[in-house]
N, C-alpha and C. Protein backbone atom coordinates (compact mmCIF):
# COMPACT_ATOMS: atom_id res chain seq x y z
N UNK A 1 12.16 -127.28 -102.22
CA UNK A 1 13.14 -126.60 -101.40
C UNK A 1 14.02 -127.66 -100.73
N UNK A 2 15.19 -127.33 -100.85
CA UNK A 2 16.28 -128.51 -100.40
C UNK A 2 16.63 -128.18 -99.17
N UNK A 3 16.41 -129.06 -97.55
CA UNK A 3 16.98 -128.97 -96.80
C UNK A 3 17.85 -129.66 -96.31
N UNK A 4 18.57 -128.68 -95.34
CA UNK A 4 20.25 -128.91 -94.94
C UNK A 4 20.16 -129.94 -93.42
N UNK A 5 20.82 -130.95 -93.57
CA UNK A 5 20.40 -131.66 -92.44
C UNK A 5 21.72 -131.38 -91.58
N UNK A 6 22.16 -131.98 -89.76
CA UNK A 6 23.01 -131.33 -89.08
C UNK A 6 24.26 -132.10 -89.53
N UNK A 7 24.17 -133.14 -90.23
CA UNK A 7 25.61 -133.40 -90.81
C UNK A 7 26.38 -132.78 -91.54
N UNK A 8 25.45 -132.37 -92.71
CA UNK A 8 26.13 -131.65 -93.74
C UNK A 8 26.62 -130.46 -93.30
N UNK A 9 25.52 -129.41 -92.67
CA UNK A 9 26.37 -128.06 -91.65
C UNK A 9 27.50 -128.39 -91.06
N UNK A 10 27.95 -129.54 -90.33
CA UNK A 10 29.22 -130.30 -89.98
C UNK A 10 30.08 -130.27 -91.04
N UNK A 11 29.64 -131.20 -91.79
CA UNK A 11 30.87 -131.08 -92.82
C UNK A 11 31.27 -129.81 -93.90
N UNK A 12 30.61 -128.93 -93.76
CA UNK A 12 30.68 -127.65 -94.35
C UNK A 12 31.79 -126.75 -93.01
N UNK A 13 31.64 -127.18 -91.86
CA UNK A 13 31.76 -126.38 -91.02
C UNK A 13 33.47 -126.59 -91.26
N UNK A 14 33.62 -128.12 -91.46
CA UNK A 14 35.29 -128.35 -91.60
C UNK A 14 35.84 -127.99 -92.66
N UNK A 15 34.80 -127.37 -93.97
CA UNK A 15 35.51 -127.29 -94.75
C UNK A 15 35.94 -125.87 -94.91
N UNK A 16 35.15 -124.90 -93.53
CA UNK A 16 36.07 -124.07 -93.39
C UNK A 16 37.25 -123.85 -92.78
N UNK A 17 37.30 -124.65 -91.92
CA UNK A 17 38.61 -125.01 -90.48
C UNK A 17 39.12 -125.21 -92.22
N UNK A 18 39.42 -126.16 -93.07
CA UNK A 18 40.43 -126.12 -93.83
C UNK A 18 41.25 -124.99 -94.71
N UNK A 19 39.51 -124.29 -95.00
CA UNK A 19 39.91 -123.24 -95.45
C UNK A 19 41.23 -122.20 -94.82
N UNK A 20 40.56 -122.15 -93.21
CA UNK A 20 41.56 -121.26 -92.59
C UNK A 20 42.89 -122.12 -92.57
N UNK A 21 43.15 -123.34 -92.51
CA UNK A 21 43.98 -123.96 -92.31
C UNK A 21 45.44 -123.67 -93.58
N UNK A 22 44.32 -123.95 -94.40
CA UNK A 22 45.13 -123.52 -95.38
C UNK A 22 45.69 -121.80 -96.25
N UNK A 23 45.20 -120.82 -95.30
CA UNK A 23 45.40 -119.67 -95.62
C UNK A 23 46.72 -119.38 -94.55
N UNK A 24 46.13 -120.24 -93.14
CA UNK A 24 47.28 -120.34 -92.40
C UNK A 24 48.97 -120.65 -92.80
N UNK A 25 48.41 -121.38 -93.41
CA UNK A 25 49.81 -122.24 -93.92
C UNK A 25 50.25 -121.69 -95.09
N UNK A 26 49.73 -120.98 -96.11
CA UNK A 26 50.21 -120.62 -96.96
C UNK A 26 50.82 -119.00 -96.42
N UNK A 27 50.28 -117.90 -95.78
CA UNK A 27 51.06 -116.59 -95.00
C UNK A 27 50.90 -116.31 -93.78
N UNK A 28 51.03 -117.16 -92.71
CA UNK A 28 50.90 -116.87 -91.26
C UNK A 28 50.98 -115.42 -90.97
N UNK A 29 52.00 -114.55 -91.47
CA UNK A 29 52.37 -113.49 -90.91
C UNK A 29 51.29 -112.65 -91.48
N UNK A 30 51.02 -112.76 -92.95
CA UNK A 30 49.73 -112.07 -93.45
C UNK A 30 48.43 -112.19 -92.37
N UNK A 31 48.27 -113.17 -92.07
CA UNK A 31 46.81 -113.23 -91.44
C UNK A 31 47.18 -112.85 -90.59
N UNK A 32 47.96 -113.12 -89.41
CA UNK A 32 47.78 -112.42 -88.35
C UNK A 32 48.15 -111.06 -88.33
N UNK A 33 48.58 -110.40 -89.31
CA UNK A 33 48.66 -109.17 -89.31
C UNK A 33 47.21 -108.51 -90.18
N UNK A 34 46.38 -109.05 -90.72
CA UNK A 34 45.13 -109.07 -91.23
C UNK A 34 44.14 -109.17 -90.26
N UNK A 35 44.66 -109.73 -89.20
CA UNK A 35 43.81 -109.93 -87.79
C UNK A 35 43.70 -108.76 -86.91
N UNK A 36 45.12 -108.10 -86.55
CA UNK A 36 44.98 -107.19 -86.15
C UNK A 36 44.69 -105.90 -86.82
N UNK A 37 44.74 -105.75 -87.43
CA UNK A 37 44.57 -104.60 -88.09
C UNK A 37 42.90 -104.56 -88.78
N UNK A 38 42.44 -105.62 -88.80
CA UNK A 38 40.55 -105.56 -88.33
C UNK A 38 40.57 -105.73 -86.89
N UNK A 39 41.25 -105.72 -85.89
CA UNK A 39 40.83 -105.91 -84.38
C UNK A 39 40.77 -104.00 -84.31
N UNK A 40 41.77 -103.55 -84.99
CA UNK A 40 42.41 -101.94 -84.57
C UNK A 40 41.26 -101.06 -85.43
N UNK A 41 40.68 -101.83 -86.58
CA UNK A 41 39.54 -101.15 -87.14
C UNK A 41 37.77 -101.00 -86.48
N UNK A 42 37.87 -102.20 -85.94
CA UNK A 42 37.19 -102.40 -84.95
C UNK A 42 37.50 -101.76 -83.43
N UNK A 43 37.97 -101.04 -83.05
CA UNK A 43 37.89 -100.49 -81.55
C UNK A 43 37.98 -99.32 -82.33
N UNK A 44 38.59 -98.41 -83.39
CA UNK A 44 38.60 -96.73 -83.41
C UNK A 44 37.44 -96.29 -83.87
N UNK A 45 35.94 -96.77 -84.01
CA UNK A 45 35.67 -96.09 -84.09
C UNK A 45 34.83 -95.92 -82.77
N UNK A 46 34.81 -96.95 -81.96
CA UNK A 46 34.50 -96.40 -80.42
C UNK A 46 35.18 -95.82 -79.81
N UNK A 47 36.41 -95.60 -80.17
CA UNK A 47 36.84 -94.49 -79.63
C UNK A 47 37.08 -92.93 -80.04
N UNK A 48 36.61 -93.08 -81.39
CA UNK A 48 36.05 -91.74 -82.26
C UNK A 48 34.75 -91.55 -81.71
N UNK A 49 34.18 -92.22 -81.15
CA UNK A 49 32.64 -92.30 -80.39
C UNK A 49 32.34 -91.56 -79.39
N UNK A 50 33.80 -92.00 -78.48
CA UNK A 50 34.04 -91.46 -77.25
C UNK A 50 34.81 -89.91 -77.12
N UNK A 51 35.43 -90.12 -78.04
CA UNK A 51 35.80 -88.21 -78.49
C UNK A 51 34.39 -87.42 -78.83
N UNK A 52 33.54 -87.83 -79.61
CA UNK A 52 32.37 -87.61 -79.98
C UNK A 52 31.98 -86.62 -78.37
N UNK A 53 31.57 -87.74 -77.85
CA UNK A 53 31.28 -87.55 -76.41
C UNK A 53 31.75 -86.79 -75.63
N UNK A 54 32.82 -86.82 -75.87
CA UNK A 54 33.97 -85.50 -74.75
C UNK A 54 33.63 -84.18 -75.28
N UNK A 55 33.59 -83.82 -76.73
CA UNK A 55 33.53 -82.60 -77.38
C UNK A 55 32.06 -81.96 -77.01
N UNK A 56 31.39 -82.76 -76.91
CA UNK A 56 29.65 -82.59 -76.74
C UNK A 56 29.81 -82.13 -75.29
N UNK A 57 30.04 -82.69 -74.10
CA UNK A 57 30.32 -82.46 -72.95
C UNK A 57 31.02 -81.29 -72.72
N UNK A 58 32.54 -80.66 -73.31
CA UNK A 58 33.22 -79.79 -73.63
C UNK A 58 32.00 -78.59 -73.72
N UNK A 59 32.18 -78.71 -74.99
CA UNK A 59 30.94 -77.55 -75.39
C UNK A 59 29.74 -77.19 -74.47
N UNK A 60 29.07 -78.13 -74.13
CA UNK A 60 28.15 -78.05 -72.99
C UNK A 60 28.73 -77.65 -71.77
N UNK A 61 29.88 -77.87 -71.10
CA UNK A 61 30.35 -77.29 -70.04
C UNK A 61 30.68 -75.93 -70.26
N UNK A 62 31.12 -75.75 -71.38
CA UNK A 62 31.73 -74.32 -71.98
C UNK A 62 31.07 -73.24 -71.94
N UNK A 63 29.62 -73.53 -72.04
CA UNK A 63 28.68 -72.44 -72.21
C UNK A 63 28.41 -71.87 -70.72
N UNK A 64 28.41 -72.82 -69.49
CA UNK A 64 28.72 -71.80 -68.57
C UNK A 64 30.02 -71.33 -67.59
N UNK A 65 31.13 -71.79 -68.34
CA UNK A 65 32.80 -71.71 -67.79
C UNK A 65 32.77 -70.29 -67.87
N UNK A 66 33.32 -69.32 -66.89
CA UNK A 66 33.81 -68.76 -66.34
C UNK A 66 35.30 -68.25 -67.56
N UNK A 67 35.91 -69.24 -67.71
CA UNK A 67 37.00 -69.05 -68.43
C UNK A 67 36.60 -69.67 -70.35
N UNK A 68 35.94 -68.24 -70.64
CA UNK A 68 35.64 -69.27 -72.49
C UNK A 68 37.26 -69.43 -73.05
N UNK A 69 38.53 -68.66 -72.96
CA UNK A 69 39.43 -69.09 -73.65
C UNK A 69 39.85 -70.50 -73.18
N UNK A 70 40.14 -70.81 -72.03
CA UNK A 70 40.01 -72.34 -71.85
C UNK A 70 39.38 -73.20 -72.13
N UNK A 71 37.98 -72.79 -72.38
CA UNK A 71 37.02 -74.01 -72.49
C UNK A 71 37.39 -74.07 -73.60
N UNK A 72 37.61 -73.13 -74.58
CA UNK A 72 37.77 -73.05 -76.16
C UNK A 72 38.94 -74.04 -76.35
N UNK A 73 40.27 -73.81 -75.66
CA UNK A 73 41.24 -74.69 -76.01
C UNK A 73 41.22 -76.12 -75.50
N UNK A 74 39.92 -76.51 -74.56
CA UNK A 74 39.83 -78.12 -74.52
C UNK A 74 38.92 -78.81 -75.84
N UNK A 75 38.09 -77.89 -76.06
CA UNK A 75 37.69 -78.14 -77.36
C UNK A 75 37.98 -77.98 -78.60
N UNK A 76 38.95 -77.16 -78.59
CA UNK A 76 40.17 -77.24 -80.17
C UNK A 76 40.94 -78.70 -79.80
N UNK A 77 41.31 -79.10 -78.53
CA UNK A 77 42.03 -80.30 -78.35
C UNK A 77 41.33 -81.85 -78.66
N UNK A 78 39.85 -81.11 -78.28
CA UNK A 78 39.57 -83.03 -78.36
C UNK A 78 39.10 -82.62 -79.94
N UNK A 79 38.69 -81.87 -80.91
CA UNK A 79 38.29 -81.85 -82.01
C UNK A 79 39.80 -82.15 -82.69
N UNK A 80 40.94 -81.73 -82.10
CA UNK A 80 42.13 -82.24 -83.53
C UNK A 80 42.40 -83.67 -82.57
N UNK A 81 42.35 -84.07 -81.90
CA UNK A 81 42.29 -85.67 -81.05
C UNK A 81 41.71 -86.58 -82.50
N UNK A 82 40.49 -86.17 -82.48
CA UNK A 82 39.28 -86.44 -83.55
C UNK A 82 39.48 -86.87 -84.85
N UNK A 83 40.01 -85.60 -85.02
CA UNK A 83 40.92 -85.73 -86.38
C UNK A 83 41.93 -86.72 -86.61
N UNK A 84 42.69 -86.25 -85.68
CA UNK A 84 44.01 -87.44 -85.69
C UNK A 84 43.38 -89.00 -86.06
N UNK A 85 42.65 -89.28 -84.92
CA UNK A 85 42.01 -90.63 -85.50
C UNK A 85 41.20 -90.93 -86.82
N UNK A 86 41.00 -89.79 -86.99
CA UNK A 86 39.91 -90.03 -88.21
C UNK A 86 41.28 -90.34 -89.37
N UNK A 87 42.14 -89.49 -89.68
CA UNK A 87 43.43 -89.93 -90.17
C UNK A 87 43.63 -91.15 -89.82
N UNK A 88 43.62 -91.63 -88.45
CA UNK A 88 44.78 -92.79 -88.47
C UNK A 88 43.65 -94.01 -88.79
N UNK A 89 42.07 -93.83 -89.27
CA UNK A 89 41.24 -94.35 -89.23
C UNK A 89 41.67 -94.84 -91.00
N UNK A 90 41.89 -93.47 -91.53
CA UNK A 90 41.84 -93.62 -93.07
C UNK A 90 43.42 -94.62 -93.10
N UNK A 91 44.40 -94.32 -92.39
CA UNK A 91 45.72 -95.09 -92.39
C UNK A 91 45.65 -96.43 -92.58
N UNK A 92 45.04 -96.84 -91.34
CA UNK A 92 44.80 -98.67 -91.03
C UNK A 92 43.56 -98.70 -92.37
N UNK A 93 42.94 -98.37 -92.44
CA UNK A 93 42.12 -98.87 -93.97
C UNK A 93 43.23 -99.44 -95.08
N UNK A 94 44.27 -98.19 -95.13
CA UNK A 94 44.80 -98.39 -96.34
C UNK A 94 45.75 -99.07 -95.96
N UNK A 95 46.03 -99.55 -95.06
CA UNK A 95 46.91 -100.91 -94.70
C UNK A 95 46.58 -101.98 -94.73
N UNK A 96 45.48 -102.05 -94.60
CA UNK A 96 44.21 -102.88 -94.15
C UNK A 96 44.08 -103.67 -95.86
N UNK A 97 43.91 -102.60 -96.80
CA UNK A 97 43.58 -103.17 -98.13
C UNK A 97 44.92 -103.84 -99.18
N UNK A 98 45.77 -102.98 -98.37
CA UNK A 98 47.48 -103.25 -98.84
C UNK A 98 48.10 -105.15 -98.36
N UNK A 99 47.54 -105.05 -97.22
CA UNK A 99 47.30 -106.42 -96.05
C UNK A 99 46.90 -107.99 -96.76
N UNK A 100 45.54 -107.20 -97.61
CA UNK A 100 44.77 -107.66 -98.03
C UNK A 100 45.20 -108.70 -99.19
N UNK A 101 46.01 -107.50 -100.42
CA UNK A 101 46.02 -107.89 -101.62
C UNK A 101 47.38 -108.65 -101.48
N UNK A 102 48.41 -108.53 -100.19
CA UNK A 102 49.59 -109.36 -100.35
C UNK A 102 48.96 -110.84 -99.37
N UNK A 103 48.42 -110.92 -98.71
CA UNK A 103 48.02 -111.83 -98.39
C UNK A 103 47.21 -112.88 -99.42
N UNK A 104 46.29 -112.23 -100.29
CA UNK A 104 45.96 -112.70 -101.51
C UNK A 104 46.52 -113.49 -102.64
N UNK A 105 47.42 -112.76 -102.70
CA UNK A 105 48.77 -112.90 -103.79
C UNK A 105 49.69 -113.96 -103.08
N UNK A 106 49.79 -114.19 -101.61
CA UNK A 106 50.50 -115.31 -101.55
C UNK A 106 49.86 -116.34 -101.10
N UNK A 107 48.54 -116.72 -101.01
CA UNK A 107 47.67 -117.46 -101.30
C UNK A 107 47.22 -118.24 -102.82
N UNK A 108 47.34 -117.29 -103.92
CA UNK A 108 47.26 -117.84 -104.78
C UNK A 108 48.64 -118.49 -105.45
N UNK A 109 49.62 -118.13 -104.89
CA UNK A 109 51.07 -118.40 -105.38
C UNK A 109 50.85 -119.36 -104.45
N UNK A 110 51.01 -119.95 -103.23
CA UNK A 110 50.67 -121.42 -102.69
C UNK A 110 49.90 -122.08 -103.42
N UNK A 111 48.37 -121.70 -103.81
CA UNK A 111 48.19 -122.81 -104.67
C UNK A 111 48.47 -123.13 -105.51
N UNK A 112 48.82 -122.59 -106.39
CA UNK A 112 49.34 -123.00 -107.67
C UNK A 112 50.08 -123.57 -107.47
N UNK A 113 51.18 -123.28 -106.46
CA UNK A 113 52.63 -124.26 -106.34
C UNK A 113 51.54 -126.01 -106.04
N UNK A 114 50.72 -126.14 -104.95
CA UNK A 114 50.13 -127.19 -104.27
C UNK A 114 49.50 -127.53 -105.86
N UNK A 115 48.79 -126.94 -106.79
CA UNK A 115 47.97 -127.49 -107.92
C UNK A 115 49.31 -128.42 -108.48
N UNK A 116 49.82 -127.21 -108.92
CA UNK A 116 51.13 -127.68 -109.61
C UNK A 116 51.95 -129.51 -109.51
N UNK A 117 51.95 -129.49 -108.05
CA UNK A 117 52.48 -130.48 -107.40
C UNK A 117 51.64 -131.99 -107.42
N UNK A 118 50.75 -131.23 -107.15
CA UNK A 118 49.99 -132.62 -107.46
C UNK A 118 49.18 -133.02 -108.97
N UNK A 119 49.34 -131.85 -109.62
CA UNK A 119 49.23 -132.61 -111.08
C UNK A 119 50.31 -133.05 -111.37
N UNK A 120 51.32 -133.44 -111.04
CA UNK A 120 52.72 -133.99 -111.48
C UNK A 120 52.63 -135.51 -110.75
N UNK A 121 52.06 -135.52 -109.85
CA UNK A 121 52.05 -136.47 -108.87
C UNK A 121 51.34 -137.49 -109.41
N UNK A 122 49.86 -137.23 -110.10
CA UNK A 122 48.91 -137.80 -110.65
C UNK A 122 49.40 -138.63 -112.33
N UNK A 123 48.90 -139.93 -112.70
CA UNK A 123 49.23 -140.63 -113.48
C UNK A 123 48.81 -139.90 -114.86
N UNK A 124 49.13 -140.03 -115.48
CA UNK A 124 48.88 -139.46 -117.05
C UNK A 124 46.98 -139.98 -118.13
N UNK A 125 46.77 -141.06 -117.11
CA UNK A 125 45.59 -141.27 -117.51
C UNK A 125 44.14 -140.37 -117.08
N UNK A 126 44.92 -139.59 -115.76
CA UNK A 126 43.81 -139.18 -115.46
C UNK A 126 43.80 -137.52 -116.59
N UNK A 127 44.63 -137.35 -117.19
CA UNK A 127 44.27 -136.26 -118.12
C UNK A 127 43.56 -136.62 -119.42
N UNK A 128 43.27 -137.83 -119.16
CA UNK A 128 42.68 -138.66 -120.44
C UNK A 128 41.05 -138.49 -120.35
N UNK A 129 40.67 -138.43 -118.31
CA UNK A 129 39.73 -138.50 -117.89
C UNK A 129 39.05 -136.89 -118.01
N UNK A 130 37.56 -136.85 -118.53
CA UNK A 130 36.94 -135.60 -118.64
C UNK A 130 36.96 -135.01 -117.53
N UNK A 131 36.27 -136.03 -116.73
CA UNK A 131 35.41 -135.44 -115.34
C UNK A 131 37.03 -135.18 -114.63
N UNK A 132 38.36 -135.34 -114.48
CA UNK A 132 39.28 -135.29 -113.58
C UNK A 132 39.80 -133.91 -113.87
N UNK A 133 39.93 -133.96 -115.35
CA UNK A 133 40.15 -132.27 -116.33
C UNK A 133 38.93 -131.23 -115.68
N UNK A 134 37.79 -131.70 -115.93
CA UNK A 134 37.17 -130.93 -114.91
C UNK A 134 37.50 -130.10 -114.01
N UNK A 135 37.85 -130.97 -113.01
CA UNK A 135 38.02 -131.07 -111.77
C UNK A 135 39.03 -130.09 -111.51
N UNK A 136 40.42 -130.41 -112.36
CA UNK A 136 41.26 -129.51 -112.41
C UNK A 136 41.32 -127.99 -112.98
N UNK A 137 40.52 -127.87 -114.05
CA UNK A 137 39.81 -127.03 -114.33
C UNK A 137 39.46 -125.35 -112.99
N UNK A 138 38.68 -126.42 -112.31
CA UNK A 138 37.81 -125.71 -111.60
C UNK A 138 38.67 -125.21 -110.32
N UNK A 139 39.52 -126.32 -110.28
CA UNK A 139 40.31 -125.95 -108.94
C UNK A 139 41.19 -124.88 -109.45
N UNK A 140 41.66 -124.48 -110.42
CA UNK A 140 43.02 -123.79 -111.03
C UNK A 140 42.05 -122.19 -111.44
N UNK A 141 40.70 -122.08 -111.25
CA UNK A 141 40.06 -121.23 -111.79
C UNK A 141 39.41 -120.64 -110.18
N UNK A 142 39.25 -121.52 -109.38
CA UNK A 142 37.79 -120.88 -107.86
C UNK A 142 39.31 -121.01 -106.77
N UNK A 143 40.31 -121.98 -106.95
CA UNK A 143 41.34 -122.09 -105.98
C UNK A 143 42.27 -121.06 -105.37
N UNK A 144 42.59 -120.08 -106.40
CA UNK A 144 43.61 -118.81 -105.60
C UNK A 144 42.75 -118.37 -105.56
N UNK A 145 41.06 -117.74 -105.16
CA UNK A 145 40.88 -116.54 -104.44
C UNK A 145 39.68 -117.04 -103.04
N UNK A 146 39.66 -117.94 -103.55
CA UNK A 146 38.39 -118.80 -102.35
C UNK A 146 38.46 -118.49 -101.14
N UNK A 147 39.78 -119.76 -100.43
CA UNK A 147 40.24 -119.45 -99.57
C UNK A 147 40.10 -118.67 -98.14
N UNK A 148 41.40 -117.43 -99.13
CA UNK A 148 41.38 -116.00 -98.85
C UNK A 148 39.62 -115.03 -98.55
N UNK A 149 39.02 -115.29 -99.20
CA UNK A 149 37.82 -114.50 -99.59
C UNK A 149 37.21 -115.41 -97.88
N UNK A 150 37.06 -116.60 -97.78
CA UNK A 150 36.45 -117.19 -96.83
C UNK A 150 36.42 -116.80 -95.82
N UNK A 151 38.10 -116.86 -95.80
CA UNK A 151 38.89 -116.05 -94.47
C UNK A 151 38.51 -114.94 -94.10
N UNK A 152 38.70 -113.87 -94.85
CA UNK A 152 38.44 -112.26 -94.41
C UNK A 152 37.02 -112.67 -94.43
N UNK A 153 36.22 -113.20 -95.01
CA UNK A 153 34.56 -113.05 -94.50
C UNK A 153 34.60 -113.68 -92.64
N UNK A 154 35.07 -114.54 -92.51
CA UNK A 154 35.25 -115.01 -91.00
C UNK A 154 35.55 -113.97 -89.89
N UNK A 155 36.60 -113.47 -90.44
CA UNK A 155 37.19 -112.47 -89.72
C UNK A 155 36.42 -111.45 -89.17
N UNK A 156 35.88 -110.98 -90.07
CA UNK A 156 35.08 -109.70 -90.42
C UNK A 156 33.78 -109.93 -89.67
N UNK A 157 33.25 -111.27 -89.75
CA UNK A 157 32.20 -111.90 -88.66
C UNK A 157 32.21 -111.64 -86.83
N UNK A 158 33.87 -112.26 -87.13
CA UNK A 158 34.28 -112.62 -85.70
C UNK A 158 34.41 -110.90 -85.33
């Protein structure tokens, strides 16, 4: 069994700061709009929670109100409240995944441009070299979706 000593967790740790660094830099406006819109997925459903709660209360008050057509219409109100969010729940999802795949897409169009650039940059011998073909290989194949994938796992943490 191979263990991880506190350096290497270090240097793993930067190689996510790069990661984000570089998702940063390739669609700022994507991520932070990828940010919020898991911040907005994250608070509705405590507050679908809290409707939860009102309707339960509603109903329970209802049974001994004096006035049932009223009680009835605070509880037709917080049940389409309910609704509404549950809609605007399904909305931000599908923005959320829309968010997703353009942020994706211009992540992998940065790298390629960055692959691109620096195989031009690089001397002609190193395509001579296995292990460098490799190398390039691997980066042009794990490089546009890594990243990205790192990122939204962070996010999704945080």
């Amino acid at each position: 069994m191979k263990t991880t000593s506190l350096g290497e967790k270090v240097r793993q740790a930067i190689r996510l700061d790069r990661a984000v660094r570089f998702v940063w830099n390739a669609g700022r406006g994507w991520t932070i709009t990828n940010l919020f819109l898991l911040v907005v997925q994250g608070v509705l459903p405590l507050f679908a929670l809290y409707l939860m709660k009102l309707i339960v209360d509603a109903v329970t008050s209802s049974i001994t109100a004096p006035d049932k057509g009223a009680a009835f219409q605070y509880v037709g109100l917080l049940i389409a409240c309910a609704a509404g969010v549950a809609l605007f729940n399904a909305l931000i999802q599908l923005l959320s995944g829309l968010v997703k795949e353009a942020q994706s897409a211009t992540v992998t169009d940065y790298m390629y441009d960055v692959l691109h650039a620096k195989s031009v940059e690089v001397d002609l011998e190193y395509y001579e070299n296995p292990q460098y073909f490799d190398t390039l290989h691997r980066a042009q194949q794990e490089g546009p979706f890594r990243p990205t994938h790192i990122v939204n796992g962070l996010a999704q943490l945080g």
